[in-house]
Protein backbone atom coordinates (compact mmCIF):
# COMPACT_ATOMS: atom_id res chain seq x y z
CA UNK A 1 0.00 0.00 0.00
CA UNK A 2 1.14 3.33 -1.18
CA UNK A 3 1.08 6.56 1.89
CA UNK A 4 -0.54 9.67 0.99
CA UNK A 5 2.47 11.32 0.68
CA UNK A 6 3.92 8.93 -1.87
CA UNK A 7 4.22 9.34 -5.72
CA UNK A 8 3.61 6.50 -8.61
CA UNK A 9 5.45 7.82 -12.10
CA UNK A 10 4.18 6.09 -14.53
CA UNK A 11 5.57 5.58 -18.22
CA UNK A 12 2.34 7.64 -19.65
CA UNK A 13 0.14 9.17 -17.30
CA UNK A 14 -3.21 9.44 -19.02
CA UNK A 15 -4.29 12.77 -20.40
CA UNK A 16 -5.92 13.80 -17.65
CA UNK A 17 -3.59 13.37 -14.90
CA UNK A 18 -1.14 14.86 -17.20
CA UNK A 19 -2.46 18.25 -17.65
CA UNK A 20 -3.35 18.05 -13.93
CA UNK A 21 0.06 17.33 -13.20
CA UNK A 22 0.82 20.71 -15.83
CA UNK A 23 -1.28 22.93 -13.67
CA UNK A 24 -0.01 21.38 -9.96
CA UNK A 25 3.65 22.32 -11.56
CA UNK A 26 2.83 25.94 -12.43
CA UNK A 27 5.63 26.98 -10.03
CA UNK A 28 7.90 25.36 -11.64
CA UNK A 29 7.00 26.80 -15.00
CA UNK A 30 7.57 30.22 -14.26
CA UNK A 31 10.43 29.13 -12.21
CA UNK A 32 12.08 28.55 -15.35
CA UNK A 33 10.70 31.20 -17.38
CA UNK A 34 12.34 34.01 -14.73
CA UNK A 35 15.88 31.95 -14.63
CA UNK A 36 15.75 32.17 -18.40
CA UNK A 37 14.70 36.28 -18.59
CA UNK A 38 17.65 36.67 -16.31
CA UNK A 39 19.67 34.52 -18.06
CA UNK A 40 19.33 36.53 -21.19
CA UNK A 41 19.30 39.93 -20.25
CA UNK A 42 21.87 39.77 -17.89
CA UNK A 43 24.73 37.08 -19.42
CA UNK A 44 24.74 39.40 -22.16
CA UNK A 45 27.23 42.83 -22.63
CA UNK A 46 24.73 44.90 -23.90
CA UNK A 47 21.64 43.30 -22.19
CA UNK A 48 18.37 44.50 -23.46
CA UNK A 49 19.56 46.95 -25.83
CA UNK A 50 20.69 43.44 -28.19
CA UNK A 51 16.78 42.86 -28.49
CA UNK A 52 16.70 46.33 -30.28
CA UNK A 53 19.60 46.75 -32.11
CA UNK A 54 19.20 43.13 -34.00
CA UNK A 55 15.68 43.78 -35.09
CA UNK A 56 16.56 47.20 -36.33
CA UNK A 57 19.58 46.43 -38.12
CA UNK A 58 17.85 43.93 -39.89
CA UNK A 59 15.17 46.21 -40.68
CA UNK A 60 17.83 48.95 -42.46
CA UNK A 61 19.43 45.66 -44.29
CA UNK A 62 15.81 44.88 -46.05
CA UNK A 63 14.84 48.61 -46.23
CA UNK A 64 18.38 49.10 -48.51
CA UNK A 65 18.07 45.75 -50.47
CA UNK A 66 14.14 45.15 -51.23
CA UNK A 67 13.13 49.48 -50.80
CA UNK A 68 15.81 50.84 -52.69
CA UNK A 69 18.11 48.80 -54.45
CA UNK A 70 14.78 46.12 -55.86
CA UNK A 71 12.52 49.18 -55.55
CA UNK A 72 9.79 46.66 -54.16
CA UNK A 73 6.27 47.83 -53.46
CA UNK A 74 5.06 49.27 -50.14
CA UNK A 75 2.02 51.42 -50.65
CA UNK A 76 0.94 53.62 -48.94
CA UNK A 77 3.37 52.43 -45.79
CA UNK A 78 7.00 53.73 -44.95
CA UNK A 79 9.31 51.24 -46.27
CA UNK A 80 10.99 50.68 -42.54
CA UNK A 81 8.13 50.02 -40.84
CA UNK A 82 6.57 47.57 -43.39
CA UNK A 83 9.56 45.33 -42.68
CA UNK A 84 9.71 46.23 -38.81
CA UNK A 85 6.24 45.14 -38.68
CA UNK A 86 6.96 42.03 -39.90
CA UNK A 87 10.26 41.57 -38.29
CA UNK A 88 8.11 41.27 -34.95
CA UNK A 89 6.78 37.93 -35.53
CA UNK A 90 9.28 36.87 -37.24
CA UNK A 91 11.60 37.57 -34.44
CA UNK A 92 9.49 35.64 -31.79
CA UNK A 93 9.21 32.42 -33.91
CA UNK A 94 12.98 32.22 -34.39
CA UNK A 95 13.79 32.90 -31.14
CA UNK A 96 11.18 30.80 -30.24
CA UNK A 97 11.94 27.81 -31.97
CA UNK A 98 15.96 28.26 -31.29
CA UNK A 99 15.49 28.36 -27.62
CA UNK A 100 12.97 25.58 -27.10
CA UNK A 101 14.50 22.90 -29.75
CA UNK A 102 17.58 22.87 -26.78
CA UNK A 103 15.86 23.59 -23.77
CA UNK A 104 15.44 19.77 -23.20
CA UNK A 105 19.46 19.31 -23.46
CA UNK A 106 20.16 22.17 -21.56
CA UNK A 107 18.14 21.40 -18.76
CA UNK A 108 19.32 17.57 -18.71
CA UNK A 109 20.07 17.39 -15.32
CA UNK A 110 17.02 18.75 -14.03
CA UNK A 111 14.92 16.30 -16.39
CA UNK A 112 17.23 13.15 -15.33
CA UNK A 113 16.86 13.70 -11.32
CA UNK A 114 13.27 15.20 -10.61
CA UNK A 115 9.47 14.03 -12.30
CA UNK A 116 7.44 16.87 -13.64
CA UNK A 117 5.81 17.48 -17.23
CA UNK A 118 8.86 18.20 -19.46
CA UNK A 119 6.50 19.83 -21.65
CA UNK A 120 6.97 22.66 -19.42
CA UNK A 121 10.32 23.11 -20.15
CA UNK A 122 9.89 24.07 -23.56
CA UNK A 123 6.77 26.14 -23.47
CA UNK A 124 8.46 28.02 -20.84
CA UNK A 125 11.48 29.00 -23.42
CA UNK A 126 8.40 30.23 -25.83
CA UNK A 127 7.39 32.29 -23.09
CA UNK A 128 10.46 33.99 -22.58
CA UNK A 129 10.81 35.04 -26.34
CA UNK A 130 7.41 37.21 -25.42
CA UNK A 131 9.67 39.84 -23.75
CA UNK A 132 10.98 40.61 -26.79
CA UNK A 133 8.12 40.93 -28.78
CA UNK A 134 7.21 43.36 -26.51
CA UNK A 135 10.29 45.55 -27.00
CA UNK A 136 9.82 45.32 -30.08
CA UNK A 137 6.39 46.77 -30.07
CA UNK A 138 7.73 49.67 -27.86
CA UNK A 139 10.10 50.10 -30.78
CA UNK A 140 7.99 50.10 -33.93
CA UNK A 141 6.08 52.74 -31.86
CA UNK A 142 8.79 55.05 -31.49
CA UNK A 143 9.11 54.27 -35.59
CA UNK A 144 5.77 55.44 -36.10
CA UNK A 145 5.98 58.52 -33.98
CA UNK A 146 9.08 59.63 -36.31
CA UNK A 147 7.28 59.00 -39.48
CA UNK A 148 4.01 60.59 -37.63
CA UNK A 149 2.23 57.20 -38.67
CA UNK A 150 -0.31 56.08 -36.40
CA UNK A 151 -2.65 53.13 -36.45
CA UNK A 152 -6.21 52.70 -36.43
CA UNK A 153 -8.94 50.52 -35.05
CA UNK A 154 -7.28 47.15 -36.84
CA UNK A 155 -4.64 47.82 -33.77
CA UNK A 156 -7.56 46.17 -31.38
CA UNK A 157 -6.89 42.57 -33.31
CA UNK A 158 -3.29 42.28 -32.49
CA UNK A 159 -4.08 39.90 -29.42
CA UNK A 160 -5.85 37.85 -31.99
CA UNK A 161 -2.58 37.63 -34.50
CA UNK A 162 0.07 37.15 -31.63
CA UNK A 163 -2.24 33.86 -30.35
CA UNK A 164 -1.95 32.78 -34.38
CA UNK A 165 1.83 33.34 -34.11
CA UNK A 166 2.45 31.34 -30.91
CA UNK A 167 0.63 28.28 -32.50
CA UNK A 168 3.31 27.65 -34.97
CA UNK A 169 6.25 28.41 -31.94
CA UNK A 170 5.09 26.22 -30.34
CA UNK A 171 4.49 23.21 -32.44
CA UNK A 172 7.64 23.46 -34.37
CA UNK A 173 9.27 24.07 -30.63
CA UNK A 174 7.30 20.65 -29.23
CA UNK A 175 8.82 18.62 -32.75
CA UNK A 176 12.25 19.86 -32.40
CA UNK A 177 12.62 19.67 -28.87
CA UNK A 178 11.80 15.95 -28.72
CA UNK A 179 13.88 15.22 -31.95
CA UNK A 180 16.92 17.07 -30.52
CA UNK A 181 16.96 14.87 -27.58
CA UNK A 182 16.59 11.68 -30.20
CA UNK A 183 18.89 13.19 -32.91
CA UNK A 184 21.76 15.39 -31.51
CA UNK A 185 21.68 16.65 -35.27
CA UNK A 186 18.65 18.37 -35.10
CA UNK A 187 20.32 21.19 -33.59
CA UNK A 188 22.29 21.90 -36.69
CA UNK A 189 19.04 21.96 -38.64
CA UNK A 190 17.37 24.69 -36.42
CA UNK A 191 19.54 26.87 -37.64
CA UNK A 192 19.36 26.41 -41.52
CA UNK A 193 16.03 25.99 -41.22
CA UNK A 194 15.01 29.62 -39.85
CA UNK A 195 17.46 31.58 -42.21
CA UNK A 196 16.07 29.74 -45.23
CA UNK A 197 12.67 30.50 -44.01
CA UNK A 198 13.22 33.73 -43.20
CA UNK A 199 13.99 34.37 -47.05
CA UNK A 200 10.77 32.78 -48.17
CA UNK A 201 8.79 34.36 -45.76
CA UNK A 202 7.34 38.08 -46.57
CA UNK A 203 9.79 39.74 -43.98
CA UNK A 204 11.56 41.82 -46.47
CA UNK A 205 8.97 42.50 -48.89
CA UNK A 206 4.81 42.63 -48.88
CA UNK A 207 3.35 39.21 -49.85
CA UNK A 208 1.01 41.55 -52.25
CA UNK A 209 3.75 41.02 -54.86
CA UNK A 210 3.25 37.17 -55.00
CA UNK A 211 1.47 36.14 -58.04
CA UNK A 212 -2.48 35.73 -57.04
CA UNK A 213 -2.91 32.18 -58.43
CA UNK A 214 0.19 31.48 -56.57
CA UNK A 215 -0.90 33.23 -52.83
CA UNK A 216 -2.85 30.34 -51.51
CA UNK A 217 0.12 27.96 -52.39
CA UNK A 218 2.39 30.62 -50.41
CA UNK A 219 0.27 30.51 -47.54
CA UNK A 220 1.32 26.89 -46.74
CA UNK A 221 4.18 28.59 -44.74
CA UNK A 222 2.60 29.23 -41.80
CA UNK A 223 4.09 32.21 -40.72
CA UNK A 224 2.75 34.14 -44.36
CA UNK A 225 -0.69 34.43 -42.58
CA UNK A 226 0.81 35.38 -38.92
CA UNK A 227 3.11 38.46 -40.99
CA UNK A 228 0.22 39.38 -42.83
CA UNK A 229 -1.57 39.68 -39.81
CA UNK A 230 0.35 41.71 -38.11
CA UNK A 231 1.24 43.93 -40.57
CA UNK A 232 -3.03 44.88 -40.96
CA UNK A 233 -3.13 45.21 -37.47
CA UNK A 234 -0.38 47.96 -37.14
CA UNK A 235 -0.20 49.37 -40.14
CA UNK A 236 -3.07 51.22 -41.35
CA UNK A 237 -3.22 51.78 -45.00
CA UNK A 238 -1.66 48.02 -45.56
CA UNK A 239 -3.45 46.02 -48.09
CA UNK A 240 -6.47 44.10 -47.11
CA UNK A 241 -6.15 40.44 -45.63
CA UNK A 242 -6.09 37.69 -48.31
CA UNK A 243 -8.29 35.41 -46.18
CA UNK A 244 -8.33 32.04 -47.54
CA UNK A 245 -4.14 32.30 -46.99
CA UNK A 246 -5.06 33.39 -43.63
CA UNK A 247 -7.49 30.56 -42.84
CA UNK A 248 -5.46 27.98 -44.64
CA UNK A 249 -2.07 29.04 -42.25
CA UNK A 250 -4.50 29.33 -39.18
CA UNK A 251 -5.15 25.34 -39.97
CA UNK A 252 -2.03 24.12 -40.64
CA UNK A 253 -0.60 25.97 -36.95
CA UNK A 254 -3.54 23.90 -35.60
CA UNK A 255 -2.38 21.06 -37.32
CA UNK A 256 1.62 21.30 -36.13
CA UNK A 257 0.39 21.64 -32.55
CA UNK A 258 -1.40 18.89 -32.72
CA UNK A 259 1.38 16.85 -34.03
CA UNK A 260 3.71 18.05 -31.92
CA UNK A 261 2.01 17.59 -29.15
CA UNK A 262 1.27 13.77 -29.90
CA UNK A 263 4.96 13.28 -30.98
CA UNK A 264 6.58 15.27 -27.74
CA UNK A 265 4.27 13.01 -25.31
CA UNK A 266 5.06 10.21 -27.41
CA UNK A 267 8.62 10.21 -27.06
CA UNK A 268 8.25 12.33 -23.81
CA UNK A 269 8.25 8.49 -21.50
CA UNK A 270 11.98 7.96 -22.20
CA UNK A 271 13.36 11.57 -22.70
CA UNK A 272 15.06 10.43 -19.07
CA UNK A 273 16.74 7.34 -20.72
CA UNK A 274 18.26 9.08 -24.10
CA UNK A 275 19.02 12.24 -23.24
């Protein structure tokens, strides 16, 4: 006979017990999330001011290459703060996706000595990447103050886009994470994979210029719909949601969560033993 105060950990809890056990480790969750704020702002030389300057030198390197060198399309939207806009997403999912694909690894020996959900461990590296989309915000404010551009009432929706953007964080962050512990390689493939998406992605230039018969085909990339987003919400002026694109990435972050759920608590029973 077990005593109250004695635990049973079993291979793979049912579902139920399992998010119960999520919610009865909350602590623990933003334990981790605080250690890994501090971690980054403080480890660093520059601290804070890195989550401003990379953003808007990236911005100025797209402005010069797709604004005045390709002469690409804006509208009726400053050139800087077309790419800005989208450079906030953009930014969260890749900082997102780095930092939870090796949160399992790099918290190894807390995983190996201690039971709790490791699906908090990665979520809580999602979390983390929110501060900076938040400094970013502040910054694409102070953008539109210098170019006296101001949005309007599409501003209110923004909650809306940032939940779309978080889907695809963290499903691709629940996949990885469980296939770095598996495959030491995958952490190679993190990288690769972000700057290649980043280039097929409409960061740099307005996803208006895509062919129409080709947009809905474009919108398989997930994070099309989340940029596009975004970019409506803060940007008045900005051309008007292509919806099906928008629907069709909406259901395919759905779909990667779901996955990545299934695969992380799949392999999430002997993440002790491999890792």
């Amino acid at each position: 006979m077990l005593r109250e105060d004695e635990w049973v950990i079993e291979p793979n809890r049912p579902v139920l017990h399992y998010w119960r056990d999520v919610w009865r480790y909350r602590e623990l969750f933003w334990f981790l999330v605080w250690r890994d704020i501090l971690v980054r702002y403080k480890q660093t030389v520059i601290g804070v001011a890195w989550s401003v300057l990379r953003p808007v030198l990236t911005m100025i390197a797209f402005t010069v290459v797709f604004g005045l060198l390709a002469k690409l399309p804006s509208g009726d939207v400053p050139y800087p703060l077309l790419v800005f806009a989208a450079m906030i997403p953009w930014n969260f999912f890749a900082n997102a996706l780095s930092e939870s694909s090796g949160s399992l690894v790099g918290s190894a020996n807390l995983v190996t000595k201690v039971y709790f959900p490791r699906i908090i461990v990665p979520t809580s590296s999602i979390i983390v990447s929110l501060t900076d989309l938040l400094i970013s915000l502040l910054v694409i404010a102070g953008i539109m103050l210098w170019y006296g551009f101001w949005p309007d009432w599409r501003i209110a929706t923004l909650p809306l886009f940032l939940l779309l953007a978080c889907l695809p964080a963290v499903g691709a962050g629940l996949w990885f994470a469980a296939l770095n512990v598996r495959y030491r390689d995958f952490r190679y493939v993190v990288p690769f994979l972000l700057q290649f998406c980043l280039y097929v992605s409409p960061v740099g230039f307005a996803s208006q210029i895509v062919p129409q018969q080709w947009r809905l085909l474009y919108a398989l990339n997930p994070m099309v719909g989340v940029i596009d987003g975004f970019r409506w919400a803060l940007l008045r002026g900005s051309a008007e949601l292509f919806w099906p694109g928008i629907l069709l990435s909406t259901a395919l972050s759905l779909l990667l969560v779901a996955s990545g759920l299934w695969y992380f608590r799949k392999t999430e029973r002997v993440l002790a033993d491999v890792i």
